[in-house]
N, C-alpha and C. Protein backbone atom coordinates (compact mmCIF):
# COMPACT_ATOMS: atom_id res chain seq x y z
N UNK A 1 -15.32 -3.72 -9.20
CA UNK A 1 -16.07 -2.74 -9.95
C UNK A 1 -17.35 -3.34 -10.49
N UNK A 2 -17.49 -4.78 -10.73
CA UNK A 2 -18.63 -5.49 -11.08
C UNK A 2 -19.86 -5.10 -9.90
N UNK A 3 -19.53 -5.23 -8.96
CA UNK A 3 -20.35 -4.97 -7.95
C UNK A 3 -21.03 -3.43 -8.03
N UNK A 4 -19.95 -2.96 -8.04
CA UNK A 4 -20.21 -1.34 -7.99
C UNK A 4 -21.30 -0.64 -9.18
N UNK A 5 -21.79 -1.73 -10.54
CA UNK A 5 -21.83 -1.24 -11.81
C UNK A 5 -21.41 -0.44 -12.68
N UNK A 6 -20.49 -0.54 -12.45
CA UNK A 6 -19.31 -0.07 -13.44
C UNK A 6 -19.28 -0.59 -14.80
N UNK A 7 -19.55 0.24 -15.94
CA UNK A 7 -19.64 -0.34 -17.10
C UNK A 7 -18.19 -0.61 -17.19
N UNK A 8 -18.03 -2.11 -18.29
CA UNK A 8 -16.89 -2.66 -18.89
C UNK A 8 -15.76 -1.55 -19.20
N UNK A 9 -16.29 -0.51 -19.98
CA UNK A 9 -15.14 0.05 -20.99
C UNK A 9 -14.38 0.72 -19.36
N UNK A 10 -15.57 1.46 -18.77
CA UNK A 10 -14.99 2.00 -17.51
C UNK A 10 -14.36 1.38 -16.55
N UNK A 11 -14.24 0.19 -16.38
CA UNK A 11 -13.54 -0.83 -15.43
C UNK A 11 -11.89 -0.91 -16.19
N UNK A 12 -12.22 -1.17 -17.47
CA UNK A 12 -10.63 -1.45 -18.07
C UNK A 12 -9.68 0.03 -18.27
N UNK A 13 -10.77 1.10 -18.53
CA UNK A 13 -10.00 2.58 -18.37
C UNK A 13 -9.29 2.35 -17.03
N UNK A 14 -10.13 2.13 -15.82
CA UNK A 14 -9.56 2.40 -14.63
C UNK A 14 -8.30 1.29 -14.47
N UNK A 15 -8.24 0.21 -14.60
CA UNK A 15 -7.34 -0.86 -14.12
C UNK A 15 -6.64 -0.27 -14.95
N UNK A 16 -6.23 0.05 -16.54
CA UNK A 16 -5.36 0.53 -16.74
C UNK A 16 -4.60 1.47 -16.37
N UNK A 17 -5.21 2.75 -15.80
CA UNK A 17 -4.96 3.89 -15.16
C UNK A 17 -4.23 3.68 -14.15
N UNK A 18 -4.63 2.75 -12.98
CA UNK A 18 -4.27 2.12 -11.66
C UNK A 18 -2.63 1.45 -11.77
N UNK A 19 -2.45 0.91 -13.19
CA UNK A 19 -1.63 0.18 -13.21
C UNK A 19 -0.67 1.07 -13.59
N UNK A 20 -0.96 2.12 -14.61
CA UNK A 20 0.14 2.98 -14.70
C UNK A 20 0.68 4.07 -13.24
N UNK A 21 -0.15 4.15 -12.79
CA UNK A 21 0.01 4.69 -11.55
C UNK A 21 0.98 3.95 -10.81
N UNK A 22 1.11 2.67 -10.85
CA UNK A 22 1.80 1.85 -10.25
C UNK A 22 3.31 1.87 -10.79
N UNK A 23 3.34 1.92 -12.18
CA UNK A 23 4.60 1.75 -12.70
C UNK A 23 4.52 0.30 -13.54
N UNK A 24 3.14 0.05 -13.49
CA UNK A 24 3.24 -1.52 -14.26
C UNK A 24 2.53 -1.02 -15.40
N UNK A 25 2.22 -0.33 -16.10
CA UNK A 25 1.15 -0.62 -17.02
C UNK A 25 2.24 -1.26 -18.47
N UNK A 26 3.09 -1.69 -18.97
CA UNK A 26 3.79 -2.87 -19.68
C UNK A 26 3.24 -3.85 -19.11
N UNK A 27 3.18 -4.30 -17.86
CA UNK A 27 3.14 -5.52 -17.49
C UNK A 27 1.87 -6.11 -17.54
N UNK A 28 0.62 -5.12 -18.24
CA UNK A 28 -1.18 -5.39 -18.11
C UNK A 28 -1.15 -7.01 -18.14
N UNK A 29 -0.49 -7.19 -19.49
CA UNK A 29 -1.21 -8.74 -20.08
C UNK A 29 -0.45 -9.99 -19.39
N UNK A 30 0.56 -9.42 -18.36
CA UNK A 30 1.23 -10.47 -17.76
C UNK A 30 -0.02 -11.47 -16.50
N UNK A 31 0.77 -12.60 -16.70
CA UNK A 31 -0.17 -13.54 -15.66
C UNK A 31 1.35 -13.20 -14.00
N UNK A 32 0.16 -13.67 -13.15
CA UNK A 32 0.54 -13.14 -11.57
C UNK A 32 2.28 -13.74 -11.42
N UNK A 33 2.63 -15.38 -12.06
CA UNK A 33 3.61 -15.89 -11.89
C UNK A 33 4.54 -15.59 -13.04
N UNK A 34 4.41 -14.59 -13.65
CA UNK A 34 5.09 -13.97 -14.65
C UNK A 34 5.37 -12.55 -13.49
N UNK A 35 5.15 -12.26 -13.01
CA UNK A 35 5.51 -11.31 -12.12
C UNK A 35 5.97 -10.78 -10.92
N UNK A 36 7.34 -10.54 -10.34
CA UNK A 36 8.25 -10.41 -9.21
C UNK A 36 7.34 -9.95 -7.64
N UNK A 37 7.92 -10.24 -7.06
CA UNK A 37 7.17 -10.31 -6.18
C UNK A 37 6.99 -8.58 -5.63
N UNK A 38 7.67 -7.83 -5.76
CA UNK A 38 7.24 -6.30 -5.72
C UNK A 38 6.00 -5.80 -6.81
N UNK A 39 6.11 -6.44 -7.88
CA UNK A 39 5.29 -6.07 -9.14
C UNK A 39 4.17 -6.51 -8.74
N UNK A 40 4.22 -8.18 -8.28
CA UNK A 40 2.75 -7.81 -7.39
C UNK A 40 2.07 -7.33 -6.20
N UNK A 41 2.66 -7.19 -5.26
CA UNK A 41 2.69 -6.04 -4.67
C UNK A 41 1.71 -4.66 -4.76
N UNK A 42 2.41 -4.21 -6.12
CA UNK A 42 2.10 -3.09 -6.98
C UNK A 42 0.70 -3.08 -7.26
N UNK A 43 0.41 -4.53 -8.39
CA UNK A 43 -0.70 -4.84 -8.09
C UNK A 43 -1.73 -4.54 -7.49
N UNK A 44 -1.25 -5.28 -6.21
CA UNK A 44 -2.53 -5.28 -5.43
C UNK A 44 -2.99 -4.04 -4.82
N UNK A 45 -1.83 -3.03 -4.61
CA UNK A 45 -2.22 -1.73 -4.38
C UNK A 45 -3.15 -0.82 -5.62
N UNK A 46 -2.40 -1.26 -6.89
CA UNK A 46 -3.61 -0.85 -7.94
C UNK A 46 -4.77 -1.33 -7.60
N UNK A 47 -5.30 -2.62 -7.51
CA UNK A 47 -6.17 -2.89 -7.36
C UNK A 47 -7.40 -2.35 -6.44
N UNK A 48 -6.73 -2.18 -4.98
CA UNK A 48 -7.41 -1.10 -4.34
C UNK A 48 -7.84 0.46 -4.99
N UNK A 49 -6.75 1.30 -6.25
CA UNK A 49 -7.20 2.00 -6.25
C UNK A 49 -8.31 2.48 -7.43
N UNK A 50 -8.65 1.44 -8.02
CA UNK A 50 -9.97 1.54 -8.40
C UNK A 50 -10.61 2.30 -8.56
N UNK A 51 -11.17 1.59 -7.49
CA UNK A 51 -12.72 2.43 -6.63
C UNK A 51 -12.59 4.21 -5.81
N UNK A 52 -11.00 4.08 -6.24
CA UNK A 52 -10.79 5.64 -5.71
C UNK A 52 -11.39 5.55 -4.10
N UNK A 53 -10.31 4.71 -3.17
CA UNK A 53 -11.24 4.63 -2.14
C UNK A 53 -10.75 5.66 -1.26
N UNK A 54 -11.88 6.31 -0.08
CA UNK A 54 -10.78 6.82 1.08
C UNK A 54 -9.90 6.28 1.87
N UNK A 55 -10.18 5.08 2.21
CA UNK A 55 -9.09 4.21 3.40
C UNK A 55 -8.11 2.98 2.49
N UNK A 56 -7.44 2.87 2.53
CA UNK A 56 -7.04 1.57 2.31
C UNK A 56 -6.34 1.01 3.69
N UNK A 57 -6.44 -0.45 3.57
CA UNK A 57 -6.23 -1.52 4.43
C UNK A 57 -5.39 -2.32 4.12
N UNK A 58 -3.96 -2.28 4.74
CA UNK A 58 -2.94 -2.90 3.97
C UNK A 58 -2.31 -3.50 5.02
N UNK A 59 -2.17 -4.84 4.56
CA UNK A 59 -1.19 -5.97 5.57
C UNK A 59 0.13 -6.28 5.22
N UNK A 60 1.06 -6.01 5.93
CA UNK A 60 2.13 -6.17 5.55
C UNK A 60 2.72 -5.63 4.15
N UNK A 61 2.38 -4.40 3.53
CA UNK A 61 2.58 -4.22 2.55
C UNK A 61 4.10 -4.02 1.90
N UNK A 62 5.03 -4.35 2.75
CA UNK A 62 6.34 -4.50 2.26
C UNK A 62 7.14 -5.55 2.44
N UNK A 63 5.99 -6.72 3.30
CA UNK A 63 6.85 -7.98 3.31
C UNK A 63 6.95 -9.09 2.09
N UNK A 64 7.97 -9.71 2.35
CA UNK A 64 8.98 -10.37 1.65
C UNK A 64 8.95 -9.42 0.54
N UNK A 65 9.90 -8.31 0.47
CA UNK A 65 9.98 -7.77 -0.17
C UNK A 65 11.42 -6.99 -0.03
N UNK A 66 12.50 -7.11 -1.29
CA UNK A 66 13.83 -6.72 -1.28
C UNK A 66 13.79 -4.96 -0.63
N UNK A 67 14.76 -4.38 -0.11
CA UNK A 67 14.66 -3.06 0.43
C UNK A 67 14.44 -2.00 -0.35
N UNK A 68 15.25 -2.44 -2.05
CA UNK A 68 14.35 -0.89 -2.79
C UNK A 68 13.07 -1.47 -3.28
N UNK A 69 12.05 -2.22 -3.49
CA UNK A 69 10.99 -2.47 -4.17
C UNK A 69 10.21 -2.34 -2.94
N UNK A 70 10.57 -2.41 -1.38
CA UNK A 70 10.34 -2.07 -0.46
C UNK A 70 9.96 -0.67 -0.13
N UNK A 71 10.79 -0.04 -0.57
CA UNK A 71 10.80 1.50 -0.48
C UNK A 71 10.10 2.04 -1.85
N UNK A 72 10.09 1.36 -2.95
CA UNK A 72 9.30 1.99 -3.11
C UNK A 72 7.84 1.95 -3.54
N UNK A 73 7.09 0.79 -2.87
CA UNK A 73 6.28 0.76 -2.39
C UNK A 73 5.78 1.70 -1.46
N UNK A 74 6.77 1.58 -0.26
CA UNK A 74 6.56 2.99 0.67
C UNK A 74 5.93 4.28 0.02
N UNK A 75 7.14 4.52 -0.72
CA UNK A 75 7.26 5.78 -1.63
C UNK A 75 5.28 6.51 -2.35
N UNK A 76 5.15 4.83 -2.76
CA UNK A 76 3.48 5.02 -3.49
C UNK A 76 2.41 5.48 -2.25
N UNK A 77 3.02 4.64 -1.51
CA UNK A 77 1.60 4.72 -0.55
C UNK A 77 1.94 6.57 0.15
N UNK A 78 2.83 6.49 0.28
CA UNK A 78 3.09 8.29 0.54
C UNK A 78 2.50 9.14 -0.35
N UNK A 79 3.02 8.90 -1.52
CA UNK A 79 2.22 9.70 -2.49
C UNK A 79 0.88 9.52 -2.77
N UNK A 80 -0.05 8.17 -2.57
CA UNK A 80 -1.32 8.36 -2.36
C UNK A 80 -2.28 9.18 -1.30
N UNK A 81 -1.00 9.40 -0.06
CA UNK A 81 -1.66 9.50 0.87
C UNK A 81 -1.83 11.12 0.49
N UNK A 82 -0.84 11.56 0.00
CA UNK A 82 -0.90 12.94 -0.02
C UNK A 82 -1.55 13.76 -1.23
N UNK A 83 -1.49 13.28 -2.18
CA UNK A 83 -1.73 13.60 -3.60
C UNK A 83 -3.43 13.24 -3.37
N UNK A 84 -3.85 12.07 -2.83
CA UNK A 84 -5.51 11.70 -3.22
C UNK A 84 -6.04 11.75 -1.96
N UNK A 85 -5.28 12.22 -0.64
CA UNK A 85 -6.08 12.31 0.25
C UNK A 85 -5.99 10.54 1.35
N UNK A 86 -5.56 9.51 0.52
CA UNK A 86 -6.11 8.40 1.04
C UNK A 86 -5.64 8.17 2.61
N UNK A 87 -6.55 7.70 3.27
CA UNK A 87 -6.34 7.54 4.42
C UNK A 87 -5.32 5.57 4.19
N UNK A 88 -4.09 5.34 4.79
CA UNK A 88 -3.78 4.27 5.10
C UNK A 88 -3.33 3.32 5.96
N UNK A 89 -4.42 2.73 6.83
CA UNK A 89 -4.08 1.79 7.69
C UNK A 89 -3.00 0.62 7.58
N UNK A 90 -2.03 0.23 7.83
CA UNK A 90 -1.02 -0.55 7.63
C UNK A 90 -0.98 -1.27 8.79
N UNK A 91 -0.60 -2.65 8.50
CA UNK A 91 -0.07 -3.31 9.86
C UNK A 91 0.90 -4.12 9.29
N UNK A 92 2.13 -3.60 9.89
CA UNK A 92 3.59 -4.21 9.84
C UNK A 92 4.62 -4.04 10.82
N UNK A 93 5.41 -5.04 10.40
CA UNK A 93 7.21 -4.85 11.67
C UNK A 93 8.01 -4.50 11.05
N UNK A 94 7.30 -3.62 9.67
CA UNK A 94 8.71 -2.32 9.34
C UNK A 94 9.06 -1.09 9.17
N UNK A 95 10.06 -1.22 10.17
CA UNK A 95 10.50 0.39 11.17
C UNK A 95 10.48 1.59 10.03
N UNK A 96 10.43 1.16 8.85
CA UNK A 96 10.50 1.85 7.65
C UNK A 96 9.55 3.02 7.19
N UNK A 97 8.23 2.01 7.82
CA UNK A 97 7.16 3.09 7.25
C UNK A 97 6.94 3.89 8.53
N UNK A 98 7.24 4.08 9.38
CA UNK A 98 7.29 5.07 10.75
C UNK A 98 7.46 6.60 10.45
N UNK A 99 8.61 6.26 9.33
CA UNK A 99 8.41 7.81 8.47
C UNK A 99 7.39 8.12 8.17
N UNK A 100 6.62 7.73 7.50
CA UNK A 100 5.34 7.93 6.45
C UNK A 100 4.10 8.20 7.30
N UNK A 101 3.72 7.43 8.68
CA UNK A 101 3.22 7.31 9.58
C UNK A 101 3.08 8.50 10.15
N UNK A 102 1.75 9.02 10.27
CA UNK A 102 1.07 10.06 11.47
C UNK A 102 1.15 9.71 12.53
N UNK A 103 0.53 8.28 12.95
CA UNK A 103 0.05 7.81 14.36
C UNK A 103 0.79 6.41 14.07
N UNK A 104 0.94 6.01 15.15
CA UNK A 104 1.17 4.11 15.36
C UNK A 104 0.70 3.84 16.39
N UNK A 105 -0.34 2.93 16.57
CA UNK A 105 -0.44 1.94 17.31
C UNK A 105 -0.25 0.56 17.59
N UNK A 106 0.15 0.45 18.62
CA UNK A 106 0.93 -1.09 18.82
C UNK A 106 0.52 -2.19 19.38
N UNK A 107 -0.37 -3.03 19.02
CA UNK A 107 -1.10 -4.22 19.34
C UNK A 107 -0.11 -4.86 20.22
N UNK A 108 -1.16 -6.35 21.04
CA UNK A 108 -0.91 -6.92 21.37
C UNK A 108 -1.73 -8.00 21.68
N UNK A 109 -1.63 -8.62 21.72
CA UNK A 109 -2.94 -9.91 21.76
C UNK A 109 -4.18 -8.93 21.70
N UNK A 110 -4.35 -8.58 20.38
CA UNK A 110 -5.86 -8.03 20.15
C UNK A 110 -6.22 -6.24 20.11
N UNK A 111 -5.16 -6.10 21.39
CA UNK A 111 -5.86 -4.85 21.76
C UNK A 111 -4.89 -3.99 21.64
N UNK A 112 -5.03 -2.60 21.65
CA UNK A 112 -4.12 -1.86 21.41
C UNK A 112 -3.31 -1.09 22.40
N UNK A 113 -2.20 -1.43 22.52
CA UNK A 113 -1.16 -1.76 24.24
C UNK A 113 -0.70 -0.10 24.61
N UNK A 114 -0.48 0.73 23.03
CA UNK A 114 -0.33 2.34 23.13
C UNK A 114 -0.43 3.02 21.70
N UNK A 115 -0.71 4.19 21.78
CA UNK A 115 -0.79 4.98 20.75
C UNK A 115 0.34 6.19 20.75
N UNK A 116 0.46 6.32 19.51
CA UNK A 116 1.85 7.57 19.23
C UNK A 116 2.02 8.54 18.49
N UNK A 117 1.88 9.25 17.78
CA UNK A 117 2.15 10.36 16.94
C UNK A 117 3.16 10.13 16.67
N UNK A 118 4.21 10.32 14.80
CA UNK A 118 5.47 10.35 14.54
C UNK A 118 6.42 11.02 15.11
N UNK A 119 5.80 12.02 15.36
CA UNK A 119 6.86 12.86 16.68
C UNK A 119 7.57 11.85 18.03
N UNK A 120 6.41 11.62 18.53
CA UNK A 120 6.82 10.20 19.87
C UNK A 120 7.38 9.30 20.04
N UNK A 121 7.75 8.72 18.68
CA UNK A 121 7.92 7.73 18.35
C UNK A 121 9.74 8.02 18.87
N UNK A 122 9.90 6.65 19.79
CA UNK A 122 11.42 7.06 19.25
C UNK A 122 12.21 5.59 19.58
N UNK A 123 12.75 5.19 18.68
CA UNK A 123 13.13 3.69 18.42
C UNK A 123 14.53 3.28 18.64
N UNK A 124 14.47 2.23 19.26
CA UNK A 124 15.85 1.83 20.47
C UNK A 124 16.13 0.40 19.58
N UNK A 125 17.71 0.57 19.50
CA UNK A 125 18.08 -0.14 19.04
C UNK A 125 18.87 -1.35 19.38
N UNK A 126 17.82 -2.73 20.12
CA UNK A 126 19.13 -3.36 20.97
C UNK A 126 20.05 -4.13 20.85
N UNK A 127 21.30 -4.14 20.83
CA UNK A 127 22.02 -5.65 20.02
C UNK A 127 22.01 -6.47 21.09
């Protein structure tokens, strides 16, 4: 937000805002290693939403991460997507967010090997 010129009072309205959005705002005055590894997480998705952006760009946004702090992470980014419009690019190997997912595409050294709609999608399970 420094970049952006964002006056002070308006930077700390928003991070606060962001954080309650998250489910952290108790946790403002905590330092990063005072905080579980979903909580930051949380974080960093506040952090993106700031700037109120249209896209976010998210890597792995549920790894190393237990299955409900997992989900509900998921859960946020669903509700951003729908509630604010946000567009969210994700790149991960979990079959999880496939729900949440419009389209998937599936890399491979670089390039993108196929494209899918959630409808298409249909996932084989091999032991």
């Amino acid at each position: 937000m420094v970049f952006a010129d964002v006056p002070r009072n308006e930077q700390l309205k928003r991070a606060e805002e962001a954080l309650e959005r998250v489910a952290l705002g108790t946790r403002a005055n905590h330092k990063p290693s005072e905080l579980s590894a979903g909580e930051q997480q949380r974080v960093a998705i506040a952090r993106a939403l700031v700037n109120n952006p249209i896209i976010i760009l998210a890597d792995e946004p549920t790894g190393n991460l237990d299955l409900q702090t997992g989900l509900e992470v998921i859960n946020l980014l669903r509700q951003l997507n729908k509630e604010n419009e946000v567009t969210i690019i994700t790149a991960t190997r979990d079959l999880r967010l496939i729900d949440i997912s419009d389209r998937l595409a599936h890399l491979r050294n670089g390039h993108i090997e196929r494209s899918e709609t959630r409808d298409d999608v249909r996932v084989e399970i091999v032991e």
